[in-house]
Every structure is written in structure tokens, then in C-alpha cells.
N, C-alpha and C. Protein backbone atom coordinates (compact mmCIF):
# COMPACT_ATOMS: atom_id res chain seq x y z
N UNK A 1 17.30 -32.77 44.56
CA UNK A 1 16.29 -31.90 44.03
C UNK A 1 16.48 -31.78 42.52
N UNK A 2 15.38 -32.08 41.94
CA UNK A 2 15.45 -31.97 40.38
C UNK A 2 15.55 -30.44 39.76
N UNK A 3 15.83 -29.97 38.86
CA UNK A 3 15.62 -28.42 38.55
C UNK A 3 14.80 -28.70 37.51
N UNK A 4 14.18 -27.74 37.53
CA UNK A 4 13.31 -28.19 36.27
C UNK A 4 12.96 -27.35 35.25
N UNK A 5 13.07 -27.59 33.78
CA UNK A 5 13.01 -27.44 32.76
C UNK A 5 12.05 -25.91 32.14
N UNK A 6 12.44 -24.85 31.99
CA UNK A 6 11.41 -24.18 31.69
C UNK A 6 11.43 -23.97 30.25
N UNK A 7 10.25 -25.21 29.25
CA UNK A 7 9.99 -24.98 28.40
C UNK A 7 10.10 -23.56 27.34
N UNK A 8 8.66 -23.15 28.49
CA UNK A 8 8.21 -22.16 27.87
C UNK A 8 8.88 -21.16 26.90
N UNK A 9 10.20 -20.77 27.97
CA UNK A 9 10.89 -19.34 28.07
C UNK A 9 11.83 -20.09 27.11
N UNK A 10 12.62 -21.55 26.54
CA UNK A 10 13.43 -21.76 25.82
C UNK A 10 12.36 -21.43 24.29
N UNK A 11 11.00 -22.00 24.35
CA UNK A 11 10.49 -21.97 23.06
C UNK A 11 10.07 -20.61 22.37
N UNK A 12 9.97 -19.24 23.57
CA UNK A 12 10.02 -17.64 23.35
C UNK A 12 11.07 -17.87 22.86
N UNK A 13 12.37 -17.50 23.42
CA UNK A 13 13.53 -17.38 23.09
C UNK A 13 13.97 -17.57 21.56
N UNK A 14 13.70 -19.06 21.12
CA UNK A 14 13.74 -19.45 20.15
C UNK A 14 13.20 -19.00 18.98
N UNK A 15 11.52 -18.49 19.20
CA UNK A 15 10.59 -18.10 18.36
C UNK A 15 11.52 -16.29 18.02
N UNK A 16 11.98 -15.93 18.68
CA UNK A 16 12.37 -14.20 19.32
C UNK A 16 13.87 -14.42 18.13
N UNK A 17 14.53 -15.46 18.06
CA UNK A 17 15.43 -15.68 17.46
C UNK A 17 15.31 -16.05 16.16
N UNK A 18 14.41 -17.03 15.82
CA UNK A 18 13.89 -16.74 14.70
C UNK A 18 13.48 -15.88 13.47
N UNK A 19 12.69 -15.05 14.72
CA UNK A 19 11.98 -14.08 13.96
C UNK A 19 13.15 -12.77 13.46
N UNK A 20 13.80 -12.74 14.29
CA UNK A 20 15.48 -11.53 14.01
C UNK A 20 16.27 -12.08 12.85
N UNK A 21 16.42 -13.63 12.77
CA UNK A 21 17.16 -14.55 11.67
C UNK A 21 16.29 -14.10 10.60
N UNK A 22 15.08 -14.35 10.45
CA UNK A 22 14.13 -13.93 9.18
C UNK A 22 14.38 -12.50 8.23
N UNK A 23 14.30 -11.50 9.49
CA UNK A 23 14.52 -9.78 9.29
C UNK A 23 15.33 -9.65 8.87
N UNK A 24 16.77 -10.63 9.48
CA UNK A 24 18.30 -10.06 8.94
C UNK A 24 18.14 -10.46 7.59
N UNK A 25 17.58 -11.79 7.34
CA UNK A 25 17.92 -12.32 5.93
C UNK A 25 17.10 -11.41 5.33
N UNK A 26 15.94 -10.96 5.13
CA UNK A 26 15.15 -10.47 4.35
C UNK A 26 15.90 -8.96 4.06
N UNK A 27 16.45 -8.10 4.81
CA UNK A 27 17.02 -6.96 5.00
C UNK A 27 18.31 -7.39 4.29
N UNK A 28 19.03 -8.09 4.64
CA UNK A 28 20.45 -7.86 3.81
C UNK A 28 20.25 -8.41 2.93
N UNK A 29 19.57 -8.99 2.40
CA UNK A 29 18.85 -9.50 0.92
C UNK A 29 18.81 -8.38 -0.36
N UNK A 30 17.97 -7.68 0.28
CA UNK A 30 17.02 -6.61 -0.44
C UNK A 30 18.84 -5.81 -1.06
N UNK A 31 18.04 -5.56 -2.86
CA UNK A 31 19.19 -4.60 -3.60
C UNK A 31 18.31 -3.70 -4.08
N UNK A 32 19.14 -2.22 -4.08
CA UNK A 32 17.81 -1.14 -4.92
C UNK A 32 18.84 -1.61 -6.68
N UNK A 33 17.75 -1.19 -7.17
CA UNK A 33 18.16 -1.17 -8.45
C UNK A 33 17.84 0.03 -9.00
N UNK A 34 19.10 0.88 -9.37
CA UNK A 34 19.00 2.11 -9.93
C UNK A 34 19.43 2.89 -11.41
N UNK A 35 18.72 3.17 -11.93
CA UNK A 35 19.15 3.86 -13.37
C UNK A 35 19.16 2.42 -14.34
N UNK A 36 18.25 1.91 -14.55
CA UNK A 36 17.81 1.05 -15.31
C UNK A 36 16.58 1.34 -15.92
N UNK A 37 17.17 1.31 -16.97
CA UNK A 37 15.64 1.72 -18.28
C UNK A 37 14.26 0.89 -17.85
N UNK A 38 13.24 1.73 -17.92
CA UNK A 38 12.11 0.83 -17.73
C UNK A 38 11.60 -0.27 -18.93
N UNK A 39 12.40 -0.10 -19.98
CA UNK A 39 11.88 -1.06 -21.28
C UNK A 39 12.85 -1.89 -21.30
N UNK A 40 14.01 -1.48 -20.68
CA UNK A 40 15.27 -2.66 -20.92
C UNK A 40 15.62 -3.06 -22.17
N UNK A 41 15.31 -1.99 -23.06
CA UNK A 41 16.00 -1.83 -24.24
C UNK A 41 17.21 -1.54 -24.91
N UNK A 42 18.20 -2.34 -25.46
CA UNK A 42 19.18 -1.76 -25.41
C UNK A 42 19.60 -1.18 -27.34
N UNK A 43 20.22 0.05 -27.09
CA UNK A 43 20.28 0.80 -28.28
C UNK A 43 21.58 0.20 -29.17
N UNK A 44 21.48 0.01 -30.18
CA UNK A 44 22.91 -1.06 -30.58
C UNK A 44 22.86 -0.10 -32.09
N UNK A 45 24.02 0.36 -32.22
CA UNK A 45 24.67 1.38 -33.42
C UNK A 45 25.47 0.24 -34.33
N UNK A 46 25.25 0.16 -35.44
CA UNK A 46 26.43 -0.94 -36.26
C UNK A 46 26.90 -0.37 -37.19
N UNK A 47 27.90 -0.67 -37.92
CA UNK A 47 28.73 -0.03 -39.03
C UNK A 47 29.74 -1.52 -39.23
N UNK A 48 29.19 -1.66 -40.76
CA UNK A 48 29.71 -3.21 -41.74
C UNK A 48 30.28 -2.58 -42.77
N UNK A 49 31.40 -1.89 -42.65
CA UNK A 49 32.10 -2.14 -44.13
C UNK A 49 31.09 -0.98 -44.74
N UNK A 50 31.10 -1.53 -46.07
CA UNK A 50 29.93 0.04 -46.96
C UNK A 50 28.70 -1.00 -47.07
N UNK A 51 28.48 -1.71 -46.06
CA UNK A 51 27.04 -2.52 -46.90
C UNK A 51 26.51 -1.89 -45.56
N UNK A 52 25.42 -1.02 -46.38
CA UNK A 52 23.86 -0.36 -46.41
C UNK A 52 23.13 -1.02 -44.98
N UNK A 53 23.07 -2.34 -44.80
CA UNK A 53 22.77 -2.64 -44.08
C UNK A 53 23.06 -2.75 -42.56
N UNK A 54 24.29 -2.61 -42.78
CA UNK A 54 25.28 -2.57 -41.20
C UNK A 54 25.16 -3.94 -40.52
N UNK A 55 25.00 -5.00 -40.87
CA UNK A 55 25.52 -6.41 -41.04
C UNK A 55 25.46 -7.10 -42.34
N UNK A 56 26.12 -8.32 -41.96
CA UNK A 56 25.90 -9.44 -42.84
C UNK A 56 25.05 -10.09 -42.90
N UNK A 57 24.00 -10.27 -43.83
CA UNK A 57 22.92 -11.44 -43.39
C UNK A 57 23.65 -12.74 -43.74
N UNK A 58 24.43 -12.79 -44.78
CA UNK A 58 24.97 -14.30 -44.93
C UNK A 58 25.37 -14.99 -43.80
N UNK A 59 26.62 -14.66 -43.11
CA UNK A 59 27.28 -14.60 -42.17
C UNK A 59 26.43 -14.50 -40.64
N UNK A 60 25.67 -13.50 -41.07
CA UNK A 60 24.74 -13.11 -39.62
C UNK A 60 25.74 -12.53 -38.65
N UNK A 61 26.31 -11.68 -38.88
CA UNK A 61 27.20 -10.84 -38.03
C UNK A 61 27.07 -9.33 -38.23
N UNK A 62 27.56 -8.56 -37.32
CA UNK A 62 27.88 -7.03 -37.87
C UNK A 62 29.49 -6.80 -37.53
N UNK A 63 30.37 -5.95 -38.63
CA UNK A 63 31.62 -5.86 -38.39
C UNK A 63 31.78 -5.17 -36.52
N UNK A 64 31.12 -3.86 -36.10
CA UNK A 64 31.01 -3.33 -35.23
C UNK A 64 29.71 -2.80 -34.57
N UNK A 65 29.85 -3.13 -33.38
CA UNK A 65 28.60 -2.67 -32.43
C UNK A 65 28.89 -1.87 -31.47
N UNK A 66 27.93 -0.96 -31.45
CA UNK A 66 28.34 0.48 -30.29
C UNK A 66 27.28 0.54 -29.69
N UNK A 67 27.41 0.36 -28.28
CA UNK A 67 26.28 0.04 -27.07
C UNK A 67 26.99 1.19 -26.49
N UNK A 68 26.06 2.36 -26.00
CA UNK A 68 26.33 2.98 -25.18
C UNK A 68 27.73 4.23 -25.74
N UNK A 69 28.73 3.99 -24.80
CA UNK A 69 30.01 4.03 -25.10
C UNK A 69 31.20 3.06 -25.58
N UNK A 70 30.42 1.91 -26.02
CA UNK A 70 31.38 0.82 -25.70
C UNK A 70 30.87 -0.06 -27.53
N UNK A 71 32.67 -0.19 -28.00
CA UNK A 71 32.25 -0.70 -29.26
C UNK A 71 33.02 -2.08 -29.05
N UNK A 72 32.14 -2.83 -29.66
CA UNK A 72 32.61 -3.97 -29.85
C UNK A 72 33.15 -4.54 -31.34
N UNK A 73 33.96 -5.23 -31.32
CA UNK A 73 34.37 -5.30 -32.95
C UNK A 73 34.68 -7.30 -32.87
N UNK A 74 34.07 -6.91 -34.23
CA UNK A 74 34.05 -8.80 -34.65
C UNK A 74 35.84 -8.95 -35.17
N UNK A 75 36.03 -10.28 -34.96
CA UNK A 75 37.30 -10.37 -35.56
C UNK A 75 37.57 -10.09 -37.20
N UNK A 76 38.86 -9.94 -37.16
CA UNK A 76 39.45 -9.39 -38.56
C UNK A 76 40.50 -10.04 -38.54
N UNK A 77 40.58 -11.51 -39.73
CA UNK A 77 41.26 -11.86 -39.78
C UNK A 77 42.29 -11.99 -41.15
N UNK A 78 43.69 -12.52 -41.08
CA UNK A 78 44.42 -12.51 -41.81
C UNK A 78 45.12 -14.01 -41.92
N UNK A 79 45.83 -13.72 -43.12
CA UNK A 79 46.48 -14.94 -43.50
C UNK A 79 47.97 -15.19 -43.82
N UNK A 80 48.54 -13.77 -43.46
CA UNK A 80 49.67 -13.70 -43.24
C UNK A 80 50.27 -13.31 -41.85
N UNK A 81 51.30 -14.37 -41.49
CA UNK A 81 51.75 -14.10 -40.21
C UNK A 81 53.02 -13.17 -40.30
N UNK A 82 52.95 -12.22 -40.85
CA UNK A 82 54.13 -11.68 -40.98
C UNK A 82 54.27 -10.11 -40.57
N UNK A 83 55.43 -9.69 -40.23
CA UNK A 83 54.99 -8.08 -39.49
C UNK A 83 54.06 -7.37 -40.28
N UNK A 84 54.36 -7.12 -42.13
CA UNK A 84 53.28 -6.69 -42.59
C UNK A 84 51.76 -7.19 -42.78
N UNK A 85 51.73 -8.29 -42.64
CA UNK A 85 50.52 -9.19 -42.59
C UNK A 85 49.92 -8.45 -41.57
N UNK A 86 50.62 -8.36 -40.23
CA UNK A 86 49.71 -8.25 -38.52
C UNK A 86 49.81 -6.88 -38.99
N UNK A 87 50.51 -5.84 -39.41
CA UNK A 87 50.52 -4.56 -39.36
C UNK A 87 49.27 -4.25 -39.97
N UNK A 88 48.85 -4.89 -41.67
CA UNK A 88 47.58 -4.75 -42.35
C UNK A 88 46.48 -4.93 -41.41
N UNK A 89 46.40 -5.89 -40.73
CA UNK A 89 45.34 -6.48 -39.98
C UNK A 89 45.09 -5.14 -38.83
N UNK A 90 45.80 -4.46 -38.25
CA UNK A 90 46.10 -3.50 -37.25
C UNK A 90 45.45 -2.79 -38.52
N UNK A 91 45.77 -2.29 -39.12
CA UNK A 91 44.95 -0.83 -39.66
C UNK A 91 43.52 -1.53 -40.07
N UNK A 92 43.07 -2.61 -40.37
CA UNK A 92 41.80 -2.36 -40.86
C UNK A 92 41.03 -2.68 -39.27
N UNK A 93 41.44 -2.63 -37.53
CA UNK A 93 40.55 -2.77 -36.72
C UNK A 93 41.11 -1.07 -36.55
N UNK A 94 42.09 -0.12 -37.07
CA UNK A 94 41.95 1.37 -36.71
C UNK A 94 40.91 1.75 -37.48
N UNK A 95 40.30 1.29 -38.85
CA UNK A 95 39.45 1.32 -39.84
C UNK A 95 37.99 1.38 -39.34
N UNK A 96 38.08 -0.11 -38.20
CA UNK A 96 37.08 -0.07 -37.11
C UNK A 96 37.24 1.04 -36.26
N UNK A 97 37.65 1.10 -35.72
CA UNK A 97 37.63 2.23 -34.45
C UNK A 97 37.18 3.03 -35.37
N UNK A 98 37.85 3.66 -35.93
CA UNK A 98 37.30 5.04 -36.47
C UNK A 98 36.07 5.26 -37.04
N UNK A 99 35.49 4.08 -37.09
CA UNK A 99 33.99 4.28 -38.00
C UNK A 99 32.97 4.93 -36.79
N UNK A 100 33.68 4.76 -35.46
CA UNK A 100 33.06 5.59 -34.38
C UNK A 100 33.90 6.51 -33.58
N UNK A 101 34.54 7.20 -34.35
CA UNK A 101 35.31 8.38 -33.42
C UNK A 101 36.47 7.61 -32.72
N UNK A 102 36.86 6.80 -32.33
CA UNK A 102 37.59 5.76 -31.73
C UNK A 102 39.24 6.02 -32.22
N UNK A 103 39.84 5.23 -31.36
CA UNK A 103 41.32 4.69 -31.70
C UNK A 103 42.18 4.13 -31.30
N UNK A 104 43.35 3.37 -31.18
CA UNK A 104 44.06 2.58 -30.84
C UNK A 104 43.89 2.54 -28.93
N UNK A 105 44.08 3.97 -28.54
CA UNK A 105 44.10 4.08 -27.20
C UNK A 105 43.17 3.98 -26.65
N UNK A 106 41.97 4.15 -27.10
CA UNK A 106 40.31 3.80 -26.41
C UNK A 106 40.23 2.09 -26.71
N UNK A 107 41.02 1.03 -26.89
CA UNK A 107 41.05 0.12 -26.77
C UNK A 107 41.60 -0.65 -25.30
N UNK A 108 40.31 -1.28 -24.77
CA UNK A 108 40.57 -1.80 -23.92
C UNK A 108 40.42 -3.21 -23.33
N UNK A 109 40.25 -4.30 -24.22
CA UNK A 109 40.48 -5.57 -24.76
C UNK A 109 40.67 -6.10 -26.10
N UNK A 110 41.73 -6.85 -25.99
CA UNK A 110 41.57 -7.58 -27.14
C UNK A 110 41.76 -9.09 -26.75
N UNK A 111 41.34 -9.68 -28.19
CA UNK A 111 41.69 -11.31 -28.01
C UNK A 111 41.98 -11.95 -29.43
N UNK A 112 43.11 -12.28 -29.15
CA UNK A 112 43.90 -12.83 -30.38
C UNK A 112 43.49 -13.92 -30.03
N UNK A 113 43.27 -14.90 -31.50
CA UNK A 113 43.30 -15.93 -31.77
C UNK A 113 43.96 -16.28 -33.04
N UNK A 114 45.06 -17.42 -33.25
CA UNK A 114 46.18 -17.76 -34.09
C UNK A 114 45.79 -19.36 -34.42
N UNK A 115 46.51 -19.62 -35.45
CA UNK A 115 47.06 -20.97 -35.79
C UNK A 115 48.41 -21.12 -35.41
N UNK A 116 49.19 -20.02 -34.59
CA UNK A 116 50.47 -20.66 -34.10
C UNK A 116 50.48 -19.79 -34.38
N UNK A 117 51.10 -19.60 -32.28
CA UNK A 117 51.04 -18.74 -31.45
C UNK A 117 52.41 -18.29 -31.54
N UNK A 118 53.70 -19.62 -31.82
CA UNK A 118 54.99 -19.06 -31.70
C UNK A 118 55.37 -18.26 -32.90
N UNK A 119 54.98 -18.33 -33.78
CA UNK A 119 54.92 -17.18 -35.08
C UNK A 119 54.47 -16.45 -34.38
N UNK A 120 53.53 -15.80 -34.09
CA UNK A 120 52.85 -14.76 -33.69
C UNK A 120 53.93 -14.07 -32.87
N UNK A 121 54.65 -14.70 -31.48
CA UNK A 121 54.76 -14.25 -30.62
C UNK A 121 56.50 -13.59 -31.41
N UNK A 122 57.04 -13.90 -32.58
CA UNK A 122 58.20 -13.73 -32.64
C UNK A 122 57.87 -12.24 -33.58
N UNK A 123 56.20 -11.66 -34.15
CA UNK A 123 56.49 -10.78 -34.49
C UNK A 123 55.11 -9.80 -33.83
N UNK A 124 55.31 -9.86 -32.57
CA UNK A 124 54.45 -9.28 -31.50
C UNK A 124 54.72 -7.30 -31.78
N UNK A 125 55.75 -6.81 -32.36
CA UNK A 125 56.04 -5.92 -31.97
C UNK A 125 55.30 -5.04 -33.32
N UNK A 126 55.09 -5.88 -34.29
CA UNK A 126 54.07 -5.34 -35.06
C UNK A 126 52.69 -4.81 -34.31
N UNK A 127 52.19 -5.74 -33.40
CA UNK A 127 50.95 -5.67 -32.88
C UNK A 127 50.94 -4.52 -31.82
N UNK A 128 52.24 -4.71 -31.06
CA UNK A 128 52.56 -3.58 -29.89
C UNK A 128 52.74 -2.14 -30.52
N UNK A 129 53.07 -1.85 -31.82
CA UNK A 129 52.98 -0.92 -32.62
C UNK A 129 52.14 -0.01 -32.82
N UNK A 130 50.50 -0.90 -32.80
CA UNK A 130 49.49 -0.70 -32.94
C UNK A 130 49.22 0.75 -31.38
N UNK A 131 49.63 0.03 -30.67
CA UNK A 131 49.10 0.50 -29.10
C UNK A 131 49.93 1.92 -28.42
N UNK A 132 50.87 1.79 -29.29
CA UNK A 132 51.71 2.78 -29.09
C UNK A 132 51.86 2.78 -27.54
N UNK A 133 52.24 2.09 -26.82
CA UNK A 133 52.79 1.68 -25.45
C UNK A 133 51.68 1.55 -24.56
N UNK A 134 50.47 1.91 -24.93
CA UNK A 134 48.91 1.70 -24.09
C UNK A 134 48.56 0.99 -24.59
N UNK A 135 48.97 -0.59 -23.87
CA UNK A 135 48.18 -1.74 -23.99
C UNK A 135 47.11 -2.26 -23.28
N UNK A 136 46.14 -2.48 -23.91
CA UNK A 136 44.99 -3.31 -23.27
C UNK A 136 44.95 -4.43 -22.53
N UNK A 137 43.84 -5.08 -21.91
CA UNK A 137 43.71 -6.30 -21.41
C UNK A 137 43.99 -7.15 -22.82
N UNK A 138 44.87 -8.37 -22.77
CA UNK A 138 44.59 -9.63 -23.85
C UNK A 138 45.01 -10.33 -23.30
N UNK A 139 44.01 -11.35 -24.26
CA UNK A 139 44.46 -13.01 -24.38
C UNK A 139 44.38 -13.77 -25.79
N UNK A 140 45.89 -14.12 -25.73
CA UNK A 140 45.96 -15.29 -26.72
C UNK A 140 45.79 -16.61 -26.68
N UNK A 141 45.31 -17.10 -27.93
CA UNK A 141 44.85 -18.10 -28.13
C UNK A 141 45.01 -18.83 -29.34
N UNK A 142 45.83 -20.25 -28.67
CA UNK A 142 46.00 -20.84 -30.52
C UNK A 142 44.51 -21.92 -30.47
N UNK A 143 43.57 -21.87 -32.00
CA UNK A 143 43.23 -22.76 -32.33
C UNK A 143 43.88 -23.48 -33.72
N UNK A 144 43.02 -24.25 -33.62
CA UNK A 144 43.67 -25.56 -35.05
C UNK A 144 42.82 -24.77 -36.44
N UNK A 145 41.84 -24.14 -36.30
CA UNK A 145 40.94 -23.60 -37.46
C UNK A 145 40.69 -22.13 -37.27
N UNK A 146 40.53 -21.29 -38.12
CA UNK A 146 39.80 -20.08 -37.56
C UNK A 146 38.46 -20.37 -39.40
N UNK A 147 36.98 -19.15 -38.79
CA UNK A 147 36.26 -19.34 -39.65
C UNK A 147 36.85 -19.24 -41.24
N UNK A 148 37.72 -18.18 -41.43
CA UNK A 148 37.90 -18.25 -43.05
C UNK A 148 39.36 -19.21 -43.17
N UNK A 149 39.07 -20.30 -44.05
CA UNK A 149 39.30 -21.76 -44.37
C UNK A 149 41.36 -21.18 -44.28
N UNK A 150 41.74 -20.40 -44.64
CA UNK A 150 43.12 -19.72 -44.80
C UNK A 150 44.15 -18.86 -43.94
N UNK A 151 42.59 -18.35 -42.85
CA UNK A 151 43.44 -17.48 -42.14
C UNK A 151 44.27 -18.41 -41.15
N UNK A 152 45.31 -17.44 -40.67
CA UNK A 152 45.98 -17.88 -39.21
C UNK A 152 46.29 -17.36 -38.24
N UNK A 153 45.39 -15.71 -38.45
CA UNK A 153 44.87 -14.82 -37.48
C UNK A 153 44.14 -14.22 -37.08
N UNK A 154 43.13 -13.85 -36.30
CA UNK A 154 42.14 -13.27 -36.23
C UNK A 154 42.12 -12.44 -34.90
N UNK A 155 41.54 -11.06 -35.13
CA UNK A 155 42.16 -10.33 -34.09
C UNK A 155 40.70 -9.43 -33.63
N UNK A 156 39.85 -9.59 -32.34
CA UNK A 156 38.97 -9.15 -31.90
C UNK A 156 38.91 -8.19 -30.69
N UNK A 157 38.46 -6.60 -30.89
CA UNK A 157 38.67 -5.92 -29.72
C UNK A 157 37.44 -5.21 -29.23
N UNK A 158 37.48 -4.51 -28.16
CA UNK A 158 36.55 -4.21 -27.15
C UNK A 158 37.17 -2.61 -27.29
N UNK A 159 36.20 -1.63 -27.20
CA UNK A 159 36.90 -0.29 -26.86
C UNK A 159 35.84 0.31 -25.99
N UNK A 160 36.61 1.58 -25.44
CA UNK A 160 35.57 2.34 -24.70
C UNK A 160 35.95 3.86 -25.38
N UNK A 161 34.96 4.46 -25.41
CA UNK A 161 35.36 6.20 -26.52
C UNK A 161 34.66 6.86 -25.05
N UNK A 162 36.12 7.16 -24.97
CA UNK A 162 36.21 8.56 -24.26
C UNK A 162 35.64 9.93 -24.40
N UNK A 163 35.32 10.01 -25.50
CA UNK A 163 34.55 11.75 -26.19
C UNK A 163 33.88 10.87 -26.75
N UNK A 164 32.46 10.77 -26.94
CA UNK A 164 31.67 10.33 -27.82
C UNK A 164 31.24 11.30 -28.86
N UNK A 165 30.89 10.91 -29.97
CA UNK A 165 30.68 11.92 -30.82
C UNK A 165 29.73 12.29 -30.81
């Protein structure tokens, strides 16, 4: 005796399975998106040194940008690898911070970049100085050039200000 095949009820089945595969995907798909500006504008605060403008047009940079709570700072570099060299370099990014209420401890990345890293690393404690034992996320990095033709350090950080002003 043959048994025989019931189409039908495999091609429901199938269609019934389908249609649940569709729902799940479409449902666990879906994200709300909340507290997002309707212009998607974002407000950007700068402060360059004493030039009026609050960037460089030469350059096309700004020394610091303050989004929100969060400042960003262009590198500041130097040409001496030496504790006072990195120490100078450390006060003119406190120079930064402070142009927004900021300071060493509301720093929460940095990224060194060197012409030689093992100099660097033999007078690190200049830099750790800076942090007063609250260190940030970093990463170092040797290149062969940095932009100004002399330097052999350049030192770029990220902060977040806790009290905004």
C-alpha cells in the first residue's frame, strides 16, 4: 500500500512558517530612536589660541572643539624630547583644558604620537605627572614625520567636563 503524499497541508505549513519567519525578522529588526534632535545639528564651541576666529584658516583646523560635554583637542606638538620639553607640552594641553573649565582629570583619551618612542618611553614620568595618577585611555605611536617639519612629539586628547560651565 502506497501512503500518500499530502501536498496540501506540507505547502500550509510552509506558507504558516514563512509568514512567522517574516514577523520575527521585521519585529526584531525594528530600533526606536530616541532623543535625537530633529535638525541633526550639531553645536560645536571652538577656542584657537587668541585668534578672534577660533580656528585656523591657513591650516584649516581649530586648536579645541566642545561638542556637548566633550572637548576635543588638536595635537600640540614639541620638539624637545626631554622631561622639560614633555612637561612644556603638558601645560600648554592644561592651557587647553582650561579654555573650557576642564583639567588634567576630565581627560579621558589621549594619543601620543613620537619620532621615537624609546626616548619618549624613558621620560614617561614627565607625562604621568600630568595625570596625577588618573590616567586615561592611550595609545602610542611612533611615526617617521609629524606635521611641523621639527617636532618629535605631538600630543592629542579627548576630555569629558564633569561640571560644565
Amino acid at each position: 500500500m502506497k501512503d500518500k503524499i499530502n501536498f496540501k497541508g506540507i505547502i500550509t505549513k510552509l506558507w504558516f512558517f514563512f509568514i512567522l519567519l517574516i514577523l520575527t525578522i521585521n519585529f526584531g529588526c525594528q530600533q526606536e530612536i530616541t532623543g535625537k534632535p530633529e535638525n541633526n545639528t550639531i553645536i560645536k564651541e571652538k577656542w584657537h589660541w587668541d585668534n578672534s576666529a577660533k580656528q585656523s584658516e591657513s591650516a584649516g583646523y581649530a586648536q579645541v572643539v566642545k561638542v556637548g560635554n566633550t572637548i576635543y583637542i588638536s595635537g600640540v606638538p614639541t620638539s624637545d624630547l626631554s622631561p622639560e620639553g614633555i612637561t612644556k607640552l603638558y601645560k600648554t594641553l592644561e592651557q587647553c583644558l582650561n579654555a573650557f573649565g576642564a583639567n588634567p582629570k576630565d581627560v579621558v583619551k589621549e594619543t601620543l604620537y613620537t619620532t621615537d618612542i624609546e626616548e619618549m618611553k624613558k621620560h614617561n614620568n614627565a607625562r604621568k605627572s600630568f595625570y596625577q595618577g588618573d590616567y586615561p585611555a592611550a595609545s602610542w605611536v611612533q611615526v617617521s614625520r609629524l606635521y611641523e617639519p621639527n617636532a618629535k612629539l605631538e600630543v592629542d586628547l579627548i576630555a569629558e567636563i564633569t561640571n560644565p560651565n
